[in-house]
C-alpha atoms as a PDB file:
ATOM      1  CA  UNK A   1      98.303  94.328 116.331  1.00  0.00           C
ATOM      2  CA  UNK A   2      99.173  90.487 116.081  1.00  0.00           C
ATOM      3  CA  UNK A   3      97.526  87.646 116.304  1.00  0.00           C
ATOM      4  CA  UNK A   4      97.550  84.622 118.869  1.00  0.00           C
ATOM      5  CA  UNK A   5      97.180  80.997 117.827  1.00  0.00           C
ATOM      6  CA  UNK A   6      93.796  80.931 119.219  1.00  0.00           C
ATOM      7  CA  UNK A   7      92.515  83.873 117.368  1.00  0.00           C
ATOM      8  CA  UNK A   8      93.213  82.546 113.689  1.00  0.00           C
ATOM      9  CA  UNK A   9      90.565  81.476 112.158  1.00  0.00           C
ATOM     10  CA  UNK A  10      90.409  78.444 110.048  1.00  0.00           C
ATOM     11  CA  UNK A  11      90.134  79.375 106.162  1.00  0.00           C
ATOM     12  CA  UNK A  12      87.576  77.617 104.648  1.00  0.00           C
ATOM     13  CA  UNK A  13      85.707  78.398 100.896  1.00  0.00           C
ATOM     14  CA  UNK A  14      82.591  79.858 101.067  1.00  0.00           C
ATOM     15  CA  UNK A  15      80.481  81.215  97.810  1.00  0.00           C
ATOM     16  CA  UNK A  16      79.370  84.984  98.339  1.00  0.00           C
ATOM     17  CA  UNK A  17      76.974  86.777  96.636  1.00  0.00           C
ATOM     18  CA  UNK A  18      78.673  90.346  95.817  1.00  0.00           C
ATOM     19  CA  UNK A  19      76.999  93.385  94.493  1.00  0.00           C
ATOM     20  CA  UNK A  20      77.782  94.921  91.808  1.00  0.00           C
ATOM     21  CA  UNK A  21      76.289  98.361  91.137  1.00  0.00           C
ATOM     22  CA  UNK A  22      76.520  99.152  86.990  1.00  0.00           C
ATOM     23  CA  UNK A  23      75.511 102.613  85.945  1.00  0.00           C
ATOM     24  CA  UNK A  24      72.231 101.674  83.271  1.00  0.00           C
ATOM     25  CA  UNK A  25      71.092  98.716  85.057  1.00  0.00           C
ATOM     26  CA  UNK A  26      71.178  98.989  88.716  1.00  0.00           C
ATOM     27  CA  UNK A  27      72.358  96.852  91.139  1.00  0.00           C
ATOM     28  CA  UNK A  28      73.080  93.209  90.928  1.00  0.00           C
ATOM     29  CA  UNK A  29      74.535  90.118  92.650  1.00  0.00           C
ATOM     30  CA  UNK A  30      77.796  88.449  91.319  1.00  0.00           C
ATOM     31  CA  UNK A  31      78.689  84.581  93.301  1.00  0.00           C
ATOM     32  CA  UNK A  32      81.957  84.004  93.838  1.00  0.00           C
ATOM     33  CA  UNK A  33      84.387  81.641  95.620  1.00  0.00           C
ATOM     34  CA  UNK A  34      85.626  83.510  98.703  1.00  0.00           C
ATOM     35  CA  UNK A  35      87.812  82.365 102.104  1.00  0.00           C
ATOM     36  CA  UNK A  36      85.621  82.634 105.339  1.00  0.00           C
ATOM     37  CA  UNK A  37      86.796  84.919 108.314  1.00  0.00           C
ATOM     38  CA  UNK A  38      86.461  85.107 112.054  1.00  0.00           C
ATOM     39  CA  UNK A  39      83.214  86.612 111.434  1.00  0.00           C
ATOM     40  CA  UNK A  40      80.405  84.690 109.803  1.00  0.00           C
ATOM     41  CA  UNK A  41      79.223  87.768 108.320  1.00  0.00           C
ATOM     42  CA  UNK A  42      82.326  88.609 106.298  1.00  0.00           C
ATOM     43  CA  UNK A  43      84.181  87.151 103.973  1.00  0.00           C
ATOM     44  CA  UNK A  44      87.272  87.762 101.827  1.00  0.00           C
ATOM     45  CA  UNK A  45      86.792  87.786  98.215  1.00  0.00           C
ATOM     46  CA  UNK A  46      88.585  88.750  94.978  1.00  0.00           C
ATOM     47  CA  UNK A  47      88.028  92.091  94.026  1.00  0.00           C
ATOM     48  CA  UNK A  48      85.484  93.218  91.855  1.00  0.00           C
ATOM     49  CA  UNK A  49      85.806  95.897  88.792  1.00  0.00           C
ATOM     50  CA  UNK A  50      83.196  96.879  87.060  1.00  0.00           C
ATOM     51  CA  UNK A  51      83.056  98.794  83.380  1.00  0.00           C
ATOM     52  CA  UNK A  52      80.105  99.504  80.969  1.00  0.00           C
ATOM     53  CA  UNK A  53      80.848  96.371  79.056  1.00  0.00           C
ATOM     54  CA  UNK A  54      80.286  93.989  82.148  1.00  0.00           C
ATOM     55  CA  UNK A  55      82.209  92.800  85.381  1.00  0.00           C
ATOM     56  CA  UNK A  56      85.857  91.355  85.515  1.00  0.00           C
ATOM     57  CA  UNK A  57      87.973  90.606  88.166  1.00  0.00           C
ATOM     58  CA  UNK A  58      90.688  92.785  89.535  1.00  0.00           C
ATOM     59  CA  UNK A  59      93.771  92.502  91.486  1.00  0.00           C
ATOM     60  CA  UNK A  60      93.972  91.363  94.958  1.00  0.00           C
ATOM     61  CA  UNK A  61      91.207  90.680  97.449  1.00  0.00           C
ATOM     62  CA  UNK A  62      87.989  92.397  99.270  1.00  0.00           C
ATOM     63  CA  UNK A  63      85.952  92.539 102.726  1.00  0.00           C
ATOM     64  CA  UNK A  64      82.500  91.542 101.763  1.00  0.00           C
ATOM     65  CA  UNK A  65      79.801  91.453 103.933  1.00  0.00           C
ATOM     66  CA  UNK A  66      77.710  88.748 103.187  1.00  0.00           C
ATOM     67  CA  UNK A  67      74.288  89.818 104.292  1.00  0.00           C
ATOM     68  CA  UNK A  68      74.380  92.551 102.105  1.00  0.00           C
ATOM     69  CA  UNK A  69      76.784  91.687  98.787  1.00  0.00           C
ATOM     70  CA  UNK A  70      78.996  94.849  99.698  1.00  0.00           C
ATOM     71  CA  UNK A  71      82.457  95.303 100.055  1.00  0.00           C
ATOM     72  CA  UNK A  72      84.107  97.274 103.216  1.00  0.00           C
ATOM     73  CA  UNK A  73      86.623 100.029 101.681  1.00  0.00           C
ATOM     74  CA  UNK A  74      90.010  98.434 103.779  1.00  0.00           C
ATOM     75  CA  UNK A  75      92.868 100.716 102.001  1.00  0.00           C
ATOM     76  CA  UNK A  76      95.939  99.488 103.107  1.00  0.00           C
ATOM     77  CA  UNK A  77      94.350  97.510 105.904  1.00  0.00           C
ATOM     78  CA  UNK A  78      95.366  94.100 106.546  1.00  0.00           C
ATOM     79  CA  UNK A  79      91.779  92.180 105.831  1.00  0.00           C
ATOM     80  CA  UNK A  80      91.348  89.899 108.239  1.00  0.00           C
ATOM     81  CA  UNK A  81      92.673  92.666 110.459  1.00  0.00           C
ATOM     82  CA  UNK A  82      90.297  94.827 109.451  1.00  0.00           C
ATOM     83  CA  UNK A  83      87.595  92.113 110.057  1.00  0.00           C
ATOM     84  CA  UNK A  84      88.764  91.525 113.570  1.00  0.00           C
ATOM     85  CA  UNK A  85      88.514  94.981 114.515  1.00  0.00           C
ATOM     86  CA  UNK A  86      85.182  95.865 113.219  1.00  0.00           C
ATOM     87  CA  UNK A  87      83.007  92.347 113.976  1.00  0.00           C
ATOM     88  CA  UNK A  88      82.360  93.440 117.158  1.00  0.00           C
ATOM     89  CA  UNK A  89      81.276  96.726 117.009  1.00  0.00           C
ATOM     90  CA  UNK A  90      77.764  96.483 115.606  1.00  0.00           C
ATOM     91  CA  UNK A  91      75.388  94.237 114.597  1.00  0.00           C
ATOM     92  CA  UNK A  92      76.482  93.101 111.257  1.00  0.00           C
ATOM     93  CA  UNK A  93      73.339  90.653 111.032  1.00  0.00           C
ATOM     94  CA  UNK A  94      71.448  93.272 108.872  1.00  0.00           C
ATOM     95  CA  UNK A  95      71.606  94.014 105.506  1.00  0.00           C
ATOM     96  CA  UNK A  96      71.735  97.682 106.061  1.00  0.00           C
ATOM     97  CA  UNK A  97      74.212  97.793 109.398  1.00  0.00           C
ATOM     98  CA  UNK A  98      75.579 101.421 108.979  1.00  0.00           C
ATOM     99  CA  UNK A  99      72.195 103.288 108.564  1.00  0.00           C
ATOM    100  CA  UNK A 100      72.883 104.964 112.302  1.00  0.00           C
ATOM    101  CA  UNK A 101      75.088 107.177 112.007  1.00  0.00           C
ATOM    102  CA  UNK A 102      77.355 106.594 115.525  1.00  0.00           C
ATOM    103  CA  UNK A 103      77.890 102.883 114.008  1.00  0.00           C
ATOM    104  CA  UNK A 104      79.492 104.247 110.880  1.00  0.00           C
ATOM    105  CA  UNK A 105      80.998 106.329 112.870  1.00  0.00           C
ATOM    106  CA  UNK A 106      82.646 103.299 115.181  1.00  0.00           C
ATOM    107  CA  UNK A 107      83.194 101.558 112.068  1.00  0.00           C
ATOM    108  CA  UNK A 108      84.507 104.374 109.680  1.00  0.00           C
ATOM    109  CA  UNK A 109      87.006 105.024 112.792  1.00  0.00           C
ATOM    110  CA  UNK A 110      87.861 101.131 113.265  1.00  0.00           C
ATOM    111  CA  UNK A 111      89.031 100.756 109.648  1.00  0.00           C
ATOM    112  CA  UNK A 112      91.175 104.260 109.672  1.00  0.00           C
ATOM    113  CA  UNK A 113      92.944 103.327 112.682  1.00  0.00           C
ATOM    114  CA  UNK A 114      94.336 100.483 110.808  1.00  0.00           C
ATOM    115  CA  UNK A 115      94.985 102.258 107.450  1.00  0.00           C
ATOM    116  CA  UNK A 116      96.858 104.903 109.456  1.00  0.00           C
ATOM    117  CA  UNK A 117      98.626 102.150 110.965  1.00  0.00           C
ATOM    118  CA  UNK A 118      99.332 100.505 107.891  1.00  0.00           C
ATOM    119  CA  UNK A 119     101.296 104.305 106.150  1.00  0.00           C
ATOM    120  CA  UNK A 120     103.391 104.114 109.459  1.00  0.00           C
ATOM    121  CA  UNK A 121     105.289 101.155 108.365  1.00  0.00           C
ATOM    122  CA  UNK A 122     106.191 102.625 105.173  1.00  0.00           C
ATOM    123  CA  UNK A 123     108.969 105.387 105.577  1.00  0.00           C
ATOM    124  CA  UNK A 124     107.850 108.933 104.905  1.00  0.00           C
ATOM    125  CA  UNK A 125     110.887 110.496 102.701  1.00  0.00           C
ATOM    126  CA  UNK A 126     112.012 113.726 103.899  1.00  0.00           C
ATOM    127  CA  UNK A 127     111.708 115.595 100.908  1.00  0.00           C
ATOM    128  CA  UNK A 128     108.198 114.666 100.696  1.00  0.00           C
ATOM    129  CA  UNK A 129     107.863 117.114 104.025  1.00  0.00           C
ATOM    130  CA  UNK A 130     105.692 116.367 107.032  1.00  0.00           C
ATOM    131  CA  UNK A 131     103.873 112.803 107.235  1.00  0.00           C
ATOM    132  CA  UNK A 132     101.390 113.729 109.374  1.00  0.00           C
ATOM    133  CA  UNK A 133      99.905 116.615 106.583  1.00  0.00           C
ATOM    134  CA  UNK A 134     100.911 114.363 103.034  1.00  0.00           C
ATOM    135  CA  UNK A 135      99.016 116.706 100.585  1.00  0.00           C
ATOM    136  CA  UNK A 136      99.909 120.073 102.038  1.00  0.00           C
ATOM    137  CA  UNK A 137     103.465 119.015 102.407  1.00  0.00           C
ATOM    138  CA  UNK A 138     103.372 117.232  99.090  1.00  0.00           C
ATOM    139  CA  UNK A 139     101.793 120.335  97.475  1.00  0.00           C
ATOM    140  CA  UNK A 140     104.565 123.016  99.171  1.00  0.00           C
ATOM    141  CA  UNK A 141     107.540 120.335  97.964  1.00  0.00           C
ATOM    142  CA  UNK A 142     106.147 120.957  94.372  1.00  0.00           C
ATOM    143  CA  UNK A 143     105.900 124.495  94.709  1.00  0.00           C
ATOM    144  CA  UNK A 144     109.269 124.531  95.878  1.00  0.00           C
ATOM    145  CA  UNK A 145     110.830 122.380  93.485  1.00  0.00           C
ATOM    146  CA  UNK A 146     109.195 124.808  90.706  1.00  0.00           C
ATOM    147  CA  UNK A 147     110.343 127.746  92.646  1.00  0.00           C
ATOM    148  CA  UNK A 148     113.823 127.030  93.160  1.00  0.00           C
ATOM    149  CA  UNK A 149     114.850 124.380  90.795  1.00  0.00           C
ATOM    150  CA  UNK A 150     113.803 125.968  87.065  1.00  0.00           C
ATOM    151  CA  UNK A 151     116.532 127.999  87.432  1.00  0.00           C
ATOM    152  CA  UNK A 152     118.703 125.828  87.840  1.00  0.00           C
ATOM    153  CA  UNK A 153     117.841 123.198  85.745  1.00  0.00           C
ATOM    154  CA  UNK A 154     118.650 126.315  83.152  1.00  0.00           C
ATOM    155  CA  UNK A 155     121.955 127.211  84.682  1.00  0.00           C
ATOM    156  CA  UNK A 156     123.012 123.309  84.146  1.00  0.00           C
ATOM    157  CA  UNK A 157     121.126 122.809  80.973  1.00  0.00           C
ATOM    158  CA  UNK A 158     123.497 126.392  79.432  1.00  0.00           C
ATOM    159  CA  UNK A 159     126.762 125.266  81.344  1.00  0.00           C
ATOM    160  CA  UNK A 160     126.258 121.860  79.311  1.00  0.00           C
ATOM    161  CA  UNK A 161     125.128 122.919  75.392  1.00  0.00           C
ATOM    162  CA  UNK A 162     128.452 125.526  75.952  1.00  0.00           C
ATOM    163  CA  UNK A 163     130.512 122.420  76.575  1.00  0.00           C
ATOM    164  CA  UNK A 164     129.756 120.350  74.243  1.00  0.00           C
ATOM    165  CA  UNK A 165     129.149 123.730  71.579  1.00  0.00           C
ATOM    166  CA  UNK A 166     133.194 124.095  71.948  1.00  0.00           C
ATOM    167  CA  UNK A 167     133.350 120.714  69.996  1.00  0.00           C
ATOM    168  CA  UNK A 168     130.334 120.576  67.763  1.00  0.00           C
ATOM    169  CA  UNK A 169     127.708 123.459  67.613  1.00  0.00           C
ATOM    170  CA  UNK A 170     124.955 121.366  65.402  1.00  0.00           C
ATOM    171  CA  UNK A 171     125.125 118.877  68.219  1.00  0.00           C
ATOM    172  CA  UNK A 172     125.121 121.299  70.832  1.00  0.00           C
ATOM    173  CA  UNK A 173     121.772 122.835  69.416  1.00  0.00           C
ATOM    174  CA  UNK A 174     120.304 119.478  69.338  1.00  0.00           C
ATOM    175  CA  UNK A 175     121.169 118.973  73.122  1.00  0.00           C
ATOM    176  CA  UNK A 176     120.251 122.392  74.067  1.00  0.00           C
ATOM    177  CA  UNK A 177     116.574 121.289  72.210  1.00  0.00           C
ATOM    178  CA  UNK A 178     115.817 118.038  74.148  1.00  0.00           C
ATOM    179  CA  UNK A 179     117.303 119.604  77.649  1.00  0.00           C
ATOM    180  CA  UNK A 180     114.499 122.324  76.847  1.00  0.00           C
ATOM    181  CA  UNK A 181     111.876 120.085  76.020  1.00  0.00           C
ATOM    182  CA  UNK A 182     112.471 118.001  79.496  1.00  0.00           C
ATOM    183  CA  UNK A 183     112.896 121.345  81.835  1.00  0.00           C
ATOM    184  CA  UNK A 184     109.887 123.119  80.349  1.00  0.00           C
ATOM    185  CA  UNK A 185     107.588 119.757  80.844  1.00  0.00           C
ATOM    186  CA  UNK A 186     108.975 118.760  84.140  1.00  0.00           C
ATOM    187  CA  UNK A 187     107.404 122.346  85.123  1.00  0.00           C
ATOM    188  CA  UNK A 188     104.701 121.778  83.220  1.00  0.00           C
ATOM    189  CA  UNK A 189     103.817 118.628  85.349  1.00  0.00           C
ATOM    190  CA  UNK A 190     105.152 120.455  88.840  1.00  0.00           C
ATOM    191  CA  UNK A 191     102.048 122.885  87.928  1.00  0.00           C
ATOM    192  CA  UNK A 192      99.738 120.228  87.095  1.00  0.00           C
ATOM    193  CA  UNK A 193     100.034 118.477  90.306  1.00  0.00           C
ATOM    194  CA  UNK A 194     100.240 120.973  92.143  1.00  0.00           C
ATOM    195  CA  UNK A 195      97.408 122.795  90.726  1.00  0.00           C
ATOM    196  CA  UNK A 196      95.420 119.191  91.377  1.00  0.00           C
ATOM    197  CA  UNK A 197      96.606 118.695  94.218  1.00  0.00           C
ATOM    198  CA  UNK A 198      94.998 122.042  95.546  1.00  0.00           C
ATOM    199  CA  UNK A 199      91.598 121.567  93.848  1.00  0.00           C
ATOM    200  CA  UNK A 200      90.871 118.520  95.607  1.00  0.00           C
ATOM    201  CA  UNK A 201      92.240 119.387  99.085  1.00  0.00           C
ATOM    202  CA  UNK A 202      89.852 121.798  98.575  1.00  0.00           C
ATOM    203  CA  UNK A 203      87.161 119.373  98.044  1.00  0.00           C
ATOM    204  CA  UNK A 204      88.286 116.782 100.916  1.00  0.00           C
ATOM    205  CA  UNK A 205      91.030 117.069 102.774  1.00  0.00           C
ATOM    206  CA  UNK A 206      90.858 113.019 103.642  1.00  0.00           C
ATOM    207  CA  UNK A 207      90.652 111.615  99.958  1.00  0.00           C
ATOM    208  CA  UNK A 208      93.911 114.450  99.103  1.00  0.00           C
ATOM    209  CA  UNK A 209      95.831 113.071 102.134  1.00  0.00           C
ATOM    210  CA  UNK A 210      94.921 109.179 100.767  1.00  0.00           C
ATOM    211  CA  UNK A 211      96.369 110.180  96.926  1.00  0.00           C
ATOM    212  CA  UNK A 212      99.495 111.743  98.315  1.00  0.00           C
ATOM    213  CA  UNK A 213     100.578 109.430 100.483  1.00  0.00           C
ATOM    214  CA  UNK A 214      99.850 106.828  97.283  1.00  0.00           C
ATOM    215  CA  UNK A 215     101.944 109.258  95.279  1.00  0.00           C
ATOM    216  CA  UNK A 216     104.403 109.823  97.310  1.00  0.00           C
ATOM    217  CA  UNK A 217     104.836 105.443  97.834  1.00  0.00           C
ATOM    218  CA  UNK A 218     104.599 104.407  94.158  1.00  0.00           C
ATOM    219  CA  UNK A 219     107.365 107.619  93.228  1.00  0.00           C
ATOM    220  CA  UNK A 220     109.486 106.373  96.101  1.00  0.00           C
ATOM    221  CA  UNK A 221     108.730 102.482  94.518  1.00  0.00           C
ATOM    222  CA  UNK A 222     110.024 103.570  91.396  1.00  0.00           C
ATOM    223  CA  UNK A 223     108.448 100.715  89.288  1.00  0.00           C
ATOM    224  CA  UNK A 224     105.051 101.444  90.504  1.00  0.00           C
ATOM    225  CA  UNK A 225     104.094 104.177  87.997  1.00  0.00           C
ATOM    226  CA  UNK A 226     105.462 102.675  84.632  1.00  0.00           C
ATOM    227  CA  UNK A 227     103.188  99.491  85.365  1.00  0.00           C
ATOM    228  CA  UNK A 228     100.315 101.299  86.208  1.00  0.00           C
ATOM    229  CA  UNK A 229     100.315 103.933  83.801  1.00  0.00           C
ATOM    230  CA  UNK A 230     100.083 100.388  80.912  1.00  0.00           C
ATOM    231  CA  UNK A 231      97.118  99.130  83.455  1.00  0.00           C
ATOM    232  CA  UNK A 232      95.246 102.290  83.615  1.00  0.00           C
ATOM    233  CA  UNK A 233      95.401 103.043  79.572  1.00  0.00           C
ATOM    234  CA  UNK A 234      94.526 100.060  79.248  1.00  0.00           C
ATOM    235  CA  UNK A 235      91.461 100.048  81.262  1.00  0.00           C
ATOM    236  CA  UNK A 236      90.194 103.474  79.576  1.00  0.00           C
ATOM    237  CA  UNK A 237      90.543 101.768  75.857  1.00  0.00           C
ATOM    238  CA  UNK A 238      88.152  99.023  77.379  1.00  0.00           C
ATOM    239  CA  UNK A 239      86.041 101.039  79.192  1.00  0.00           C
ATOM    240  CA  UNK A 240      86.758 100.049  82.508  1.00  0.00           C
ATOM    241  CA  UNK A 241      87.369 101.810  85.704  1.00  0.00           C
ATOM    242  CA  UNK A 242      90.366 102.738  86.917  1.00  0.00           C
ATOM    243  CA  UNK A 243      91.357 101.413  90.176  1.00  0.00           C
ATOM    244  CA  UNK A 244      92.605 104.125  92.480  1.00  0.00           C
ATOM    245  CA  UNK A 245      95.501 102.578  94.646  1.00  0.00           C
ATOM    246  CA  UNK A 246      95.234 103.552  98.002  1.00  0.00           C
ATOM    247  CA  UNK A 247      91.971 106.077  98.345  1.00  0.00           C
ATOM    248  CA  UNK A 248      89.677 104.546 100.777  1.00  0.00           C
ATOM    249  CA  UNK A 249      86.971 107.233 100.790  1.00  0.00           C
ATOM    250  CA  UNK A 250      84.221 106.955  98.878  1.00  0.00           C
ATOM    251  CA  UNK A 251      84.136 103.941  97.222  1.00  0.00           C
ATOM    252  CA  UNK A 252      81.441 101.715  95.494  1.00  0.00           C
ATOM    253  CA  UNK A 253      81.221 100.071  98.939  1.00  0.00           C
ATOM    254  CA  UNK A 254      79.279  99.919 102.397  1.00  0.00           C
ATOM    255  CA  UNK A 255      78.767 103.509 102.918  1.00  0.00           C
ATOM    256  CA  UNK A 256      81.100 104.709 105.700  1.00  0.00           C
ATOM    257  CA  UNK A 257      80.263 108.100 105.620  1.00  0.00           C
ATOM    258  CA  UNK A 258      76.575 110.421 105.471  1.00  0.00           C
ATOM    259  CA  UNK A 259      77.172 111.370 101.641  1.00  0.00           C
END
């Protein structure tokens, strides 16, 4: 979807009110300086995070619907995309505009239609299995890899401690040590996710597709986990939330869905 000159709108600051929910003490409203949309009743603003120590904001930018303080869970989603494909489809004049359930359920559609448009343009990798089912395929690839790679990974880690044994045994036992340590935790973590991975497919289906096709992206990235494992410890030693790249469903938004 693209669009025409006529259909941009012109950015202009606006100061929303957002809500921000804290655990203790209930809901409140935070102003900030946002960038109007082709909708007067959204807006784009920064996101939001919120921790028991107060409210601080995050990376990148939110829908917020500005009768109500709430943000629209986007994923992926371009924003003003997302804006222009939902402005239309109810009456976004209230301050409740999902209680029916049919216009969350226009809505709720609207916004996956664009996510799933959004994980088209990036490449599914082949070993990662089929696209179209992330988390089973991602969960089989790890079962597989655990299968049919351990032995292997002994096979090479034996041919190479005899090798380098033939010149210097202390050093070969050292080698033989660390190669040990790496095959036994790289199973070790092959269980774990898989074992996660299961439990919450289990639980929802939707949210387990979301996190695998995030997995999948920030493994293919490459420098995707090391800078988010340093944000997300981080966060924890603060007492903050962790933000959970690319899971759409449910989030401390406008509810989209009848839990």
């Amino acid at each position: 979807m693209s669009y025409s000159y006529e259909e941009r709108p012109a950015i202009n600051l606006i100061q929303v009110p957002v809500m921000i929910t804290q655990r203790e003490s209930g809901s409140e409203f935070i102003t900030v300086t946002g960038e109007t949309t082709s909708s007067p009743h959204f807006a784009l603003t920064p996101t939001l995070r919120r921790d028991d120590r107060g409210t601080y904001f995050g990376w990148g930018m939110s829908v917020t619907h500005i009768p109500s303080g709430l943000t629209l869970p986007t994923g992926a989603a371009d924003k003003r995309r997302t804006v222009h494909a939902v402005k239309d489809l109810i009456d976004w004049s209230s301050t409740t505009p999902l209680a029916e359930p049919s216009d969350r359920e226009l809505v709720t559609n609207a916004v996956r239609a664009l996510i799933e448009a959004a994980d088209a343009d990036i490449p599914w990798p082949k070993w990662a299995g089929d696209k179209s089912t992330p988390a089973l395929s991602l969960l089989v690839e790890q079962l597989d890899d655990g299968i049919e790679n351990y032995g292997k990974r002994q096979n090479s880690r034996d041919e190479l401690v005899g090798e380098v044994a033939a010149f210097d045994a202390p050093l070969a036992k050292k080698v033989g040590g660390a190669l040990d340590a790496g095959r036994i935790g790289i199973q070790v973590q092959t269980y774990g996710t898989a074992w996660l991975l299961a439990v919450l497919i289990r639980l929802d289906p939707d949210i387990a597709d979301q996190a695998a096709r995030e997995l999948v992206s920030s493994w293919e990235d490459g420098g995707t986990p090391d800078e988010h494992i340093y944000e997300w410890r981080n966060d924890i030693a603060n007492n903050r939330q962790l933000t959970l790249y690319g899971i759409t469903f449910p989030t401390p938004a406008l509810a989209l869905s009848d839990s």
